[in-house]
N, C-alpha and C. Protein backbone atom coordinates (compact mmCIF):
# COMPACT_ATOMS: atom_id res chain seq x y z
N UNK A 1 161.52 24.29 -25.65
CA UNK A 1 162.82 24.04 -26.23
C UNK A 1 163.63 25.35 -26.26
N UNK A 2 163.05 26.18 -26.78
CA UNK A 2 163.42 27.41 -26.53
C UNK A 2 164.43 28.15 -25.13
N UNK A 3 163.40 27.90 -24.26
CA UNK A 3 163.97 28.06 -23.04
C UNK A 3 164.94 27.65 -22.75
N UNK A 4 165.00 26.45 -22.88
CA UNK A 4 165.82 25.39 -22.40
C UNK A 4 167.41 25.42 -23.25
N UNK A 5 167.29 26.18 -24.33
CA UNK A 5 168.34 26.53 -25.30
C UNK A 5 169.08 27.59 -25.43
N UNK A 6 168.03 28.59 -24.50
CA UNK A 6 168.90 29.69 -23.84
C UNK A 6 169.08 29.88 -22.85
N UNK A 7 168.95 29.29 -21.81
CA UNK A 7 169.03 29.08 -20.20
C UNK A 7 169.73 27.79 -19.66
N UNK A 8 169.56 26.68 -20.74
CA UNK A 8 170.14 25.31 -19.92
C UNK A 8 168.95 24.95 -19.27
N UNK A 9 168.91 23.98 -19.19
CA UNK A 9 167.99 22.96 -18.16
C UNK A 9 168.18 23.75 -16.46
N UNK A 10 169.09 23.99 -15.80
CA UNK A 10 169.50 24.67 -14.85
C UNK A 10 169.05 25.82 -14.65
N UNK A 11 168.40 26.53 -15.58
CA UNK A 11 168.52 28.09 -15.48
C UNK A 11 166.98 28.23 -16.06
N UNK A 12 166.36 27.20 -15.91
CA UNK A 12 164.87 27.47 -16.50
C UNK A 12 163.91 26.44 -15.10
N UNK A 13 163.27 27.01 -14.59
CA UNK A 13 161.99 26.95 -13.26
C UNK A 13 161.28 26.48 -13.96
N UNK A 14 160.43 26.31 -13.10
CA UNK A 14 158.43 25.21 -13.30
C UNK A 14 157.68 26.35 -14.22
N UNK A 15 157.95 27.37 -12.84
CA UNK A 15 157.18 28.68 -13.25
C UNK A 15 157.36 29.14 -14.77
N UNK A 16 158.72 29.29 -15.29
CA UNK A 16 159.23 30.02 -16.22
C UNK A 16 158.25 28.98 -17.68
N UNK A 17 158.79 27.37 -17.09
CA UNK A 17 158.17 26.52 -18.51
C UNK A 17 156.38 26.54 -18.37
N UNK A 18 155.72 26.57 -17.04
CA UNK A 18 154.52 26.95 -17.26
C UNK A 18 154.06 28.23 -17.69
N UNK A 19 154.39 29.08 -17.57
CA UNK A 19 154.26 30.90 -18.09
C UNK A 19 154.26 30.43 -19.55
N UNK A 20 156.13 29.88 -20.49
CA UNK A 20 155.59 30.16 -21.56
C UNK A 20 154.73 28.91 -22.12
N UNK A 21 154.36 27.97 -21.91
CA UNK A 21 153.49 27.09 -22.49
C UNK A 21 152.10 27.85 -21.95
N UNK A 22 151.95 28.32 -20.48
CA UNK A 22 150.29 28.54 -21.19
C UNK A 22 149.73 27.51 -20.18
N UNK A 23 150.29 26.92 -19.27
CA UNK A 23 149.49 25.69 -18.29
C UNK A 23 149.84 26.05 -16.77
N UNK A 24 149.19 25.42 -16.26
CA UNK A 24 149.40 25.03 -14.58
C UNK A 24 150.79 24.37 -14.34
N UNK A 25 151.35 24.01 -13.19
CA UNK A 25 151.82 23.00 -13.12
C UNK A 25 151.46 21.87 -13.00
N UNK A 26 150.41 21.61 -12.50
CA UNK A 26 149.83 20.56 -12.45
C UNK A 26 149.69 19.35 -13.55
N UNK A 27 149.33 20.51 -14.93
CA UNK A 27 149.29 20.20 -16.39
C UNK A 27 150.39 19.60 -16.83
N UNK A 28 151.38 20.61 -16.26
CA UNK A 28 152.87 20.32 -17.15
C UNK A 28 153.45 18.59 -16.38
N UNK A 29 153.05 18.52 -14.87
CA UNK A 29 153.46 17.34 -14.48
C UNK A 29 152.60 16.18 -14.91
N UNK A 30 151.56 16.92 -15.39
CA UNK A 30 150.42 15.20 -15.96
C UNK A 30 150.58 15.15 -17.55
N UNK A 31 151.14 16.09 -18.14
CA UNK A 31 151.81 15.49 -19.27
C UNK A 31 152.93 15.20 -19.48
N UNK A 32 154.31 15.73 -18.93
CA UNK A 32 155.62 14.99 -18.76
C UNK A 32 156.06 14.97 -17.62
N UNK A 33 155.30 14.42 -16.28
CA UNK A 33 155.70 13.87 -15.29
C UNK A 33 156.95 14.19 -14.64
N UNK A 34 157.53 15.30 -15.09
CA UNK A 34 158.12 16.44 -14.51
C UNK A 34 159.33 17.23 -15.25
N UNK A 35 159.89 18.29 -14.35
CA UNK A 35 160.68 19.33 -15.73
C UNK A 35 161.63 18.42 -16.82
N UNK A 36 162.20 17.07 -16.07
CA UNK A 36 163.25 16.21 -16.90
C UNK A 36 162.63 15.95 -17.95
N UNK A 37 161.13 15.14 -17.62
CA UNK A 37 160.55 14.80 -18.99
C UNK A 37 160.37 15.54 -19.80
N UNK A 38 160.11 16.95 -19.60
CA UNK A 38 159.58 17.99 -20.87
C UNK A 38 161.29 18.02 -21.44
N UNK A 39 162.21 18.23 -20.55
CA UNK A 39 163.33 18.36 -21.10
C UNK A 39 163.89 17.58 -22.25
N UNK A 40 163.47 15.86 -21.98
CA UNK A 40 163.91 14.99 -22.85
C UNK A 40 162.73 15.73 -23.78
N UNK A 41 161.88 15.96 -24.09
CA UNK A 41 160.75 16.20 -25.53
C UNK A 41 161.52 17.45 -25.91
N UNK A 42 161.77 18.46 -25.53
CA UNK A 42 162.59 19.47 -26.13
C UNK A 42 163.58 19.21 -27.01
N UNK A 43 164.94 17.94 -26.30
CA UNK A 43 165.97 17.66 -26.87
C UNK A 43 165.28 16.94 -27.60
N UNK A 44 164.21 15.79 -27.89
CA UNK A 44 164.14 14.99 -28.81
C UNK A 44 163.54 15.76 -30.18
N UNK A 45 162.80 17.19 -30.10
CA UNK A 45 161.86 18.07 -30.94
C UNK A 45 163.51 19.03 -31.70
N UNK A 46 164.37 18.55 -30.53
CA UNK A 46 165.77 19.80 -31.54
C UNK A 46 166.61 18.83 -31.82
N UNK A 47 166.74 17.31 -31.30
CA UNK A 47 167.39 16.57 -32.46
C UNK A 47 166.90 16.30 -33.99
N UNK A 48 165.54 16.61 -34.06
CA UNK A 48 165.22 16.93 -35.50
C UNK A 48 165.16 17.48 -36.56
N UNK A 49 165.58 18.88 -35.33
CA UNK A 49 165.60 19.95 -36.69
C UNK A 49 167.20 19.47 -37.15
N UNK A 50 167.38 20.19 -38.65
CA UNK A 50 168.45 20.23 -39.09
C UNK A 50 169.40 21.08 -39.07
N UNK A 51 171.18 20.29 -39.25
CA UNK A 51 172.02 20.34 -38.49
C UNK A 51 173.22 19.99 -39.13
N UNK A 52 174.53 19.77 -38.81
CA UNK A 52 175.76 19.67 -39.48
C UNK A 52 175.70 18.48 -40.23
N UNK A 53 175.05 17.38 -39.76
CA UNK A 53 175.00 16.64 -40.82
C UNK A 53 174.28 16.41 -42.33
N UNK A 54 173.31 17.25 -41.93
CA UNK A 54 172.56 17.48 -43.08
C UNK A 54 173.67 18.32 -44.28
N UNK A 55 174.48 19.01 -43.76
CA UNK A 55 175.48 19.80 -44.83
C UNK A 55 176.01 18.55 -45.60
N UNK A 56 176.43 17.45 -45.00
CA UNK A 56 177.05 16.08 -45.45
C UNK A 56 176.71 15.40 -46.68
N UNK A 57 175.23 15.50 -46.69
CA UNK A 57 174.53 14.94 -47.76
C UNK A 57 174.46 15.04 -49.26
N UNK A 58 174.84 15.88 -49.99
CA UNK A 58 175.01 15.56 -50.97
C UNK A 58 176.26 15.94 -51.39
N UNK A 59 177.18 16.11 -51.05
CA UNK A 59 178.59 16.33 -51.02
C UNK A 59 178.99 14.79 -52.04
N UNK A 60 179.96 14.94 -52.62
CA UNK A 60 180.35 14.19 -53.32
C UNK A 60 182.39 13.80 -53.07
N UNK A 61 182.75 14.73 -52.53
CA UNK A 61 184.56 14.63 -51.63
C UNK A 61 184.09 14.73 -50.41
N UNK A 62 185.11 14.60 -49.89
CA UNK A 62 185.35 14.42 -47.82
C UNK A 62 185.61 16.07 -48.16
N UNK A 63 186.38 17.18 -48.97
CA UNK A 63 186.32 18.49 -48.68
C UNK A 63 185.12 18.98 -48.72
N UNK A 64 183.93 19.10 -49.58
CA UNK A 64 182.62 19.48 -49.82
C UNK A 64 181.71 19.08 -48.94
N UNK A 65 182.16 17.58 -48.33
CA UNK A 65 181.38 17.37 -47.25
C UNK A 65 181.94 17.99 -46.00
N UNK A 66 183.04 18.34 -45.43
CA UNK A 66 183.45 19.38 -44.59
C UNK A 66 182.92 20.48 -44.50
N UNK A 67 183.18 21.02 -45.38
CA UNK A 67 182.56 22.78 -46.24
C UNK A 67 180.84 22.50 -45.46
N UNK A 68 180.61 21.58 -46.45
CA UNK A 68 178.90 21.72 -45.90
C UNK A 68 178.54 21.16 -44.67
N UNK A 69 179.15 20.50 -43.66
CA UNK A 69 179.11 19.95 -42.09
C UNK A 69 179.07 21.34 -41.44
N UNK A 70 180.58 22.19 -41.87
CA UNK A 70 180.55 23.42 -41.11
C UNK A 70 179.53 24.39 -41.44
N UNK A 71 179.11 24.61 -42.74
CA UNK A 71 178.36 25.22 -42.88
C UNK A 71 177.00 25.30 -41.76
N UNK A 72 176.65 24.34 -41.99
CA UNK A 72 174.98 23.97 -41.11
C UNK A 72 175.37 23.83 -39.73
N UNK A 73 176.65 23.80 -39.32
CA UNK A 73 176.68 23.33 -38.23
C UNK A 73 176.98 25.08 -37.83
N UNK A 74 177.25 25.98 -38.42
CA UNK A 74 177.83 27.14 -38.43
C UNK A 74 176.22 28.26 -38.19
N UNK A 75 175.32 27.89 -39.15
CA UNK A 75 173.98 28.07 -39.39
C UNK A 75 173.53 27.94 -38.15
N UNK A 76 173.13 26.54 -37.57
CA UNK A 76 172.55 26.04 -36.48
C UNK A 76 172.81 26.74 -35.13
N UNK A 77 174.09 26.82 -35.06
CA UNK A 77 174.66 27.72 -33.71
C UNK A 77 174.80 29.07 -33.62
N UNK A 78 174.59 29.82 -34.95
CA UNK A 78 174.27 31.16 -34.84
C UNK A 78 172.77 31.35 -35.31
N UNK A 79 171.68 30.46 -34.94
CA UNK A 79 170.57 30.84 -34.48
C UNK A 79 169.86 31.90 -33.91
N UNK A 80 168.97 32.39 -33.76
CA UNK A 80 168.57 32.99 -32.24
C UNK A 80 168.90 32.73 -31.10
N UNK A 81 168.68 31.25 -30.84
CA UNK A 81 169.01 30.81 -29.42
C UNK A 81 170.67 30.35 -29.51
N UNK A 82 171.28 31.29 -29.42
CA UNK A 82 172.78 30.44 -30.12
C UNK A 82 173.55 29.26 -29.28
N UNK A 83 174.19 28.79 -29.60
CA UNK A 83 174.96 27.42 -29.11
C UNK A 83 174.27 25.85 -29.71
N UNK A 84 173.92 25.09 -28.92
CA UNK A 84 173.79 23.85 -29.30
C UNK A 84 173.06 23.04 -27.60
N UNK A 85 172.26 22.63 -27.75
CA UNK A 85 171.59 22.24 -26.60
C UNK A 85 171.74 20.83 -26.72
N UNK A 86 172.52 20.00 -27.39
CA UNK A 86 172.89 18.71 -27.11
C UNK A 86 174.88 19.11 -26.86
N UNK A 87 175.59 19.70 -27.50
CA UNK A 87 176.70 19.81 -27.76
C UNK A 87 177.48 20.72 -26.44
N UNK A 88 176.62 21.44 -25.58
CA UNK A 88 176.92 22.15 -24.44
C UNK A 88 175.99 22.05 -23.45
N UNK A 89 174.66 21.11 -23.72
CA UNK A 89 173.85 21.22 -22.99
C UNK A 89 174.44 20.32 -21.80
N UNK A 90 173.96 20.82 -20.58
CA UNK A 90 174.64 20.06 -18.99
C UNK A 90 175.86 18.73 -18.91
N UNK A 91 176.57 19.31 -19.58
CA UNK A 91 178.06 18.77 -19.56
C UNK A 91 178.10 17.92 -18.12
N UNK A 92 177.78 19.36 -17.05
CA UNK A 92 177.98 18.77 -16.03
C UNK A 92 176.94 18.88 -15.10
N UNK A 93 176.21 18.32 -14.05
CA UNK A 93 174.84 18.87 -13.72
C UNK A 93 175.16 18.99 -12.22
N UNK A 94 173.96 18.96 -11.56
CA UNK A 94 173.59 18.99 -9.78
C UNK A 94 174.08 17.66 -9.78
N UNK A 95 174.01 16.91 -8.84
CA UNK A 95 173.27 15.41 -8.48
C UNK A 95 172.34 15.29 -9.31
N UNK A 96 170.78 15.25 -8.64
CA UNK A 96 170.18 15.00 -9.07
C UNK A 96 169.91 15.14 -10.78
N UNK A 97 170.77 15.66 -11.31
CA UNK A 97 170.03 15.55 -13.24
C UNK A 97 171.44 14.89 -13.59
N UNK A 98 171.91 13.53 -13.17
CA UNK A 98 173.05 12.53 -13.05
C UNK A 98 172.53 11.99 -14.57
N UNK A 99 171.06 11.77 -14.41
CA UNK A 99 170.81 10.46 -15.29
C UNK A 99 170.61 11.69 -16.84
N UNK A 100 170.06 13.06 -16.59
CA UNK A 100 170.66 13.75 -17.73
C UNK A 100 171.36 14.00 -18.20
N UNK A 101 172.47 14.26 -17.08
CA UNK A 101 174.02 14.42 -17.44
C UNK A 101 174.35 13.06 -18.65
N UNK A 102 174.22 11.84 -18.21
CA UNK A 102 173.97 10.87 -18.67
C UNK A 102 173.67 10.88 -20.48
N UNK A 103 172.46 10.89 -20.41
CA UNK A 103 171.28 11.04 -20.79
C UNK A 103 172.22 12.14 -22.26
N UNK A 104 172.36 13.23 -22.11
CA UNK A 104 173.48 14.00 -23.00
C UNK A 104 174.59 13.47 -23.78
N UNK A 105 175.26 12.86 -22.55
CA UNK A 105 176.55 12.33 -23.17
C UNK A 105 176.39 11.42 -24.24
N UNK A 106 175.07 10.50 -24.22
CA UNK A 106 175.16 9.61 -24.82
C UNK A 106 174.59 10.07 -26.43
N UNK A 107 174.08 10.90 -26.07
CA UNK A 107 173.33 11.86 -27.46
C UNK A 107 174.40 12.10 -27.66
N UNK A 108 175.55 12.96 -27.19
CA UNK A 108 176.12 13.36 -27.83
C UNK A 108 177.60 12.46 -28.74
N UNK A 109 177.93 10.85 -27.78
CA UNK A 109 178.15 10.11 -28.52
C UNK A 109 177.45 9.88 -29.91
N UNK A 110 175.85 9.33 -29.70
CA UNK A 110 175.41 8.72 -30.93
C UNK A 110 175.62 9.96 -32.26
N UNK A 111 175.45 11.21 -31.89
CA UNK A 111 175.90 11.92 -32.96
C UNK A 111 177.13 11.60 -33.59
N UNK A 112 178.34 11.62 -32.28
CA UNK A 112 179.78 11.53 -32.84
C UNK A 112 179.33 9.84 -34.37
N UNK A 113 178.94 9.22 -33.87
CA UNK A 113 178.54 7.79 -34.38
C UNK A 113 177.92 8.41 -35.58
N UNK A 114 177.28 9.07 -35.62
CA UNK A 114 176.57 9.14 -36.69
C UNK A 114 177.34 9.97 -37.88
N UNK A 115 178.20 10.70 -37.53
CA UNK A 115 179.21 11.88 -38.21
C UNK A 115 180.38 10.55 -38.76
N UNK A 116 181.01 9.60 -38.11
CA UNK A 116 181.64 8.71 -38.65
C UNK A 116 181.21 7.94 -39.55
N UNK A 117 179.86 7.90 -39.18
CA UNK A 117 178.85 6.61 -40.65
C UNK A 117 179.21 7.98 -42.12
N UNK A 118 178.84 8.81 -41.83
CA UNK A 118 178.49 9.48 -42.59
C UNK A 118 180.13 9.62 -43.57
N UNK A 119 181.30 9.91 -42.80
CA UNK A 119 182.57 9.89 -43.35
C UNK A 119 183.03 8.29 -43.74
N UNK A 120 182.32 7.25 -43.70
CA UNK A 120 182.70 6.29 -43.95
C UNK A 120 182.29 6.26 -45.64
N UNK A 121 181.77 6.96 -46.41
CA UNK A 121 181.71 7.63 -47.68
C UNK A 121 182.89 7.71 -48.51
N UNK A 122 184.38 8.55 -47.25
CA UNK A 122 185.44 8.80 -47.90
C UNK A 122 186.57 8.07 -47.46
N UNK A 123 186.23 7.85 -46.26
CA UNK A 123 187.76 7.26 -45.45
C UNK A 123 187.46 5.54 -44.85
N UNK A 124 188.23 5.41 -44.23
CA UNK A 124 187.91 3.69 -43.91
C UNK A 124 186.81 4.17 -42.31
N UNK A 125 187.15 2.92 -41.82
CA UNK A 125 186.27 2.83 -40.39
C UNK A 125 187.14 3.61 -39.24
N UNK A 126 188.10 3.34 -39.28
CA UNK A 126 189.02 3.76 -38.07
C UNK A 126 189.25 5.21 -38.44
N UNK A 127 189.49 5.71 -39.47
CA UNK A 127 190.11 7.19 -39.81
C UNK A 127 188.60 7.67 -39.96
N UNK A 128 187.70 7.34 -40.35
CA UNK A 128 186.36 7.83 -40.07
C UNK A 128 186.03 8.26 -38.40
N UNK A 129 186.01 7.01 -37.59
CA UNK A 129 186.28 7.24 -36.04
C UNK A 129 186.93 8.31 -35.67
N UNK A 130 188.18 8.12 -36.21
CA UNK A 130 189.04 9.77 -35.46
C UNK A 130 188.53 10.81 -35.96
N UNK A 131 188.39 11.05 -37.05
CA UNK A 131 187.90 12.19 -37.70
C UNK A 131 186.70 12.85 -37.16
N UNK A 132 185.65 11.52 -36.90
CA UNK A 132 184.38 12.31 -36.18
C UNK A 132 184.56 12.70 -34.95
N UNK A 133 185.94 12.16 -34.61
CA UNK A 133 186.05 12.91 -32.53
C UNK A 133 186.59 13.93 -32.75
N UNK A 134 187.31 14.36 -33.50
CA UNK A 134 187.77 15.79 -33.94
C UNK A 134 186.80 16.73 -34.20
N UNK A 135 185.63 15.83 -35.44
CA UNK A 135 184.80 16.86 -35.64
C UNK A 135 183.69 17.56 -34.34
N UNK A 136 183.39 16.17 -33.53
CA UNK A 136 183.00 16.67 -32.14
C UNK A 136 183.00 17.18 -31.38
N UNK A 137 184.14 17.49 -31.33
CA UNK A 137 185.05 18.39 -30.79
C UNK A 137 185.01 19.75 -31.26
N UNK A 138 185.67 19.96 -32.07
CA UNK A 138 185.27 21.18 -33.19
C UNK A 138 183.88 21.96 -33.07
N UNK A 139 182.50 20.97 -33.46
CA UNK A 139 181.39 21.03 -33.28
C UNK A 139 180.88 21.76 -31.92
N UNK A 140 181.75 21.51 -30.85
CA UNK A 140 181.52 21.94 -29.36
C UNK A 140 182.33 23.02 -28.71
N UNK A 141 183.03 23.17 -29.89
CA UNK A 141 184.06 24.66 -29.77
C UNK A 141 182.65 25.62 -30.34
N UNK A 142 183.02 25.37 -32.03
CA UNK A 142 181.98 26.24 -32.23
C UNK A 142 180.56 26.60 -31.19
N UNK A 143 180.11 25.59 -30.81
CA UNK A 143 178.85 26.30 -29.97
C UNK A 143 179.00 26.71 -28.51
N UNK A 144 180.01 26.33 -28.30
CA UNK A 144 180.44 27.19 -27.15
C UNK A 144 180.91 28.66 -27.60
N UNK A 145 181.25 28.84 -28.36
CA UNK A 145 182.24 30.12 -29.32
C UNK A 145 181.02 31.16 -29.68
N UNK A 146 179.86 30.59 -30.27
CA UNK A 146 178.71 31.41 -30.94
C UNK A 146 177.96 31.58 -29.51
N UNK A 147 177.98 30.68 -28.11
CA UNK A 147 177.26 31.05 -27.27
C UNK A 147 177.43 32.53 -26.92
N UNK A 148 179.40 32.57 -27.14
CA UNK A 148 179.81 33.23 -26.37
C UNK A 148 179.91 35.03 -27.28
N UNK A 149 179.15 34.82 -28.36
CA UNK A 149 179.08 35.87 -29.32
C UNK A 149 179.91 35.80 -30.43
N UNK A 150 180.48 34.67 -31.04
CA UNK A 150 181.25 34.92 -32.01
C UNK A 150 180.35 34.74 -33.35
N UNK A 151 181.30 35.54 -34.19
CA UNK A 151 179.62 35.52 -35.53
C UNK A 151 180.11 34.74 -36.07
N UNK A 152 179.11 34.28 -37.51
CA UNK A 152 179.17 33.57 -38.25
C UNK A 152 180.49 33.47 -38.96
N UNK A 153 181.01 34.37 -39.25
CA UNK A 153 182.68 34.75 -40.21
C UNK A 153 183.37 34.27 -39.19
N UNK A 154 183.10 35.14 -37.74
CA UNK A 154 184.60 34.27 -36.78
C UNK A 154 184.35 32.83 -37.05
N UNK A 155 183.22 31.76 -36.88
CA UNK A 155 183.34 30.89 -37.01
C UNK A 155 183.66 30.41 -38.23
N UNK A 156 183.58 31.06 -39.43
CA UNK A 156 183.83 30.28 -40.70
C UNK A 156 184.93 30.14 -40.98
N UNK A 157 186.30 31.18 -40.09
CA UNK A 157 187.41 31.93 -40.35
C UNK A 157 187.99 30.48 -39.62
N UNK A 158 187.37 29.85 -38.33
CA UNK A 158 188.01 28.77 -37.62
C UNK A 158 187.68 27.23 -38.42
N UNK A 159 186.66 27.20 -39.33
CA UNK A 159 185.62 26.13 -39.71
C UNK A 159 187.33 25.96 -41.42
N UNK A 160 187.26 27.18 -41.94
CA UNK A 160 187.92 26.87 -42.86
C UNK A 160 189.90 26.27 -42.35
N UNK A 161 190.11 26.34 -41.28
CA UNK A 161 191.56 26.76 -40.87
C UNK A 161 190.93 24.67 -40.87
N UNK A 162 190.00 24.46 -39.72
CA UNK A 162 189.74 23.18 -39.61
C UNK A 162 190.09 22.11 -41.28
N UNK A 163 188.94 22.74 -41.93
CA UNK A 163 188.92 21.99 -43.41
C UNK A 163 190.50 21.61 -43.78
N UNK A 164 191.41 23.23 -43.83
CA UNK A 164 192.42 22.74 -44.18
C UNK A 164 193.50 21.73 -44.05
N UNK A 165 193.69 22.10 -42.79
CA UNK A 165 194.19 21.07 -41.52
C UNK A 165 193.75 19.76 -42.29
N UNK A 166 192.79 19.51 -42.16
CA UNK A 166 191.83 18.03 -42.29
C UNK A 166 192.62 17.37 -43.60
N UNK A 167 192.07 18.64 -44.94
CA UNK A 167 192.64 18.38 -46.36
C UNK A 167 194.20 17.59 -46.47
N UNK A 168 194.59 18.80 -45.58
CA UNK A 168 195.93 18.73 -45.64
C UNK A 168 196.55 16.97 -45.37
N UNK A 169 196.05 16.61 -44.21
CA UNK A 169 196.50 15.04 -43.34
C UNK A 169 195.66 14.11 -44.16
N UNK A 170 194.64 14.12 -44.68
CA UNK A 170 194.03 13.47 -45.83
C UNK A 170 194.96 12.77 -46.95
N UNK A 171 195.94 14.19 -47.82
CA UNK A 171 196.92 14.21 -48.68
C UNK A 171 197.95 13.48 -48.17
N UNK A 172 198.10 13.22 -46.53
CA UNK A 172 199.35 12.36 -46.26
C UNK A 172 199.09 11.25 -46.08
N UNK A 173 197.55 10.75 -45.98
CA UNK A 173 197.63 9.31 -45.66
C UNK A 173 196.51 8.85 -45.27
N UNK A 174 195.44 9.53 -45.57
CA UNK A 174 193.95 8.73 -45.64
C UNK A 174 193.63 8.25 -46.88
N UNK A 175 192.68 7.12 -47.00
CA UNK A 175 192.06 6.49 -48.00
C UNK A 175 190.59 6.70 -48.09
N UNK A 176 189.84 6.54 -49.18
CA UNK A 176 188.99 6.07 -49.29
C UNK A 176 188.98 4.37 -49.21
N UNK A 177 187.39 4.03 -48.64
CA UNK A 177 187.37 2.54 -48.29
C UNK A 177 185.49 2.64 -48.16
N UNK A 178 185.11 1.48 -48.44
CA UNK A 178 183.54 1.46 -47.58
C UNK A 178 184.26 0.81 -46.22
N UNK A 179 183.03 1.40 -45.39
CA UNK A 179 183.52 1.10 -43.89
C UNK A 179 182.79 -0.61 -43.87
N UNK A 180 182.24 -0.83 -44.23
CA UNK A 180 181.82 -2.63 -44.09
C UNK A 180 182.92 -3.62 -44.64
N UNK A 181 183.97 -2.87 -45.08
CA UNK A 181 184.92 -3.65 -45.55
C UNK A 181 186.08 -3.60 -43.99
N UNK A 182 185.62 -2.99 -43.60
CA UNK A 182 186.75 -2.26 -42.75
C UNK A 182 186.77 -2.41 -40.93
């Protein structure tokens, strides 16, 4: 995972993932049947760790839950391995890693999906929707931004300008709603 979080899927060899695991190739293809498969176990071992949504959780306003989205999401991408390996990972690929290319996008939908459940707390269904493509967005600035060396403050300096913004259009015309009503 590691590798794969500082190199891209693209920029990491047989050789490089057998060296640091410690196996043959042979090994590495008779347990994930080749570099794609180890790739999907990487992304599925770093969709677990925690992440911007976890900031969400005990927030009690749509501002506190902002505050704490960016926070972790701010955390997460100034890592060691900095950026985001679902959020920048192979945007765009060879040919052949089509069905990863794939394979990404759709991760990186079900997140957007999952960032809207989560705002359906404060706002209705539809203003939940927009809000999480913004935040997606946002989310993929930042880890492109920390790839690219920006620290934690530059990002908090952009994370808070976001909140406001957000606060601000909130005050003109969002609601609270449960989204099953909606």
């Amino acid at each position: 995972m590691r590798l794969f979080r500082q190199h891209g899927y693209e920029g990491v060899s047989i050789a490089d993932l057998t060296n640091a695991i410690g196996i043959a190739p042979p090994s590495l293809y008779a347990a994930f049947k080749s570099k794609a498969g180890l790739y999907r176990e990487a992304l599925d071992l770093y969709s677990g760790l925690p992440g911007a949504l976890e900031g969400m959780t005990d927030a009690s306003t749509l501002e506190q839950g902002l505050e704490g989205f960016f926070n972790a999401a701010i955390q997460a991408v100034t890592a060691e391995e900095r950026g985001c390996m679902i959020s920048i990972g192979l945007v765009e690929g060879a040919v052949e890693q089509h069905e990863l290319v794939i394979e990404l996008r759709n991760r990186r939908r079900e997140l957007r999906d999952r960032i809207a459940e989560t705002l359906c707390k404060w706002l209705t269904r539809p203003e939940a929707d927009r809000l999480a493509k913004h935040l997606s967005a946002l989310l993929q600035g930042l880890a492109v931004q920390a790839r690219d060396g920006a620290t934690g403050r530059d990002l908090s300096l952009t994370a808070q300008d976001a909140i406001a913004g957000i606060v601000a259009r909130r005050s003109a015309g969002y609601h609270r709603a449960d989204c099953a009503t909606n």
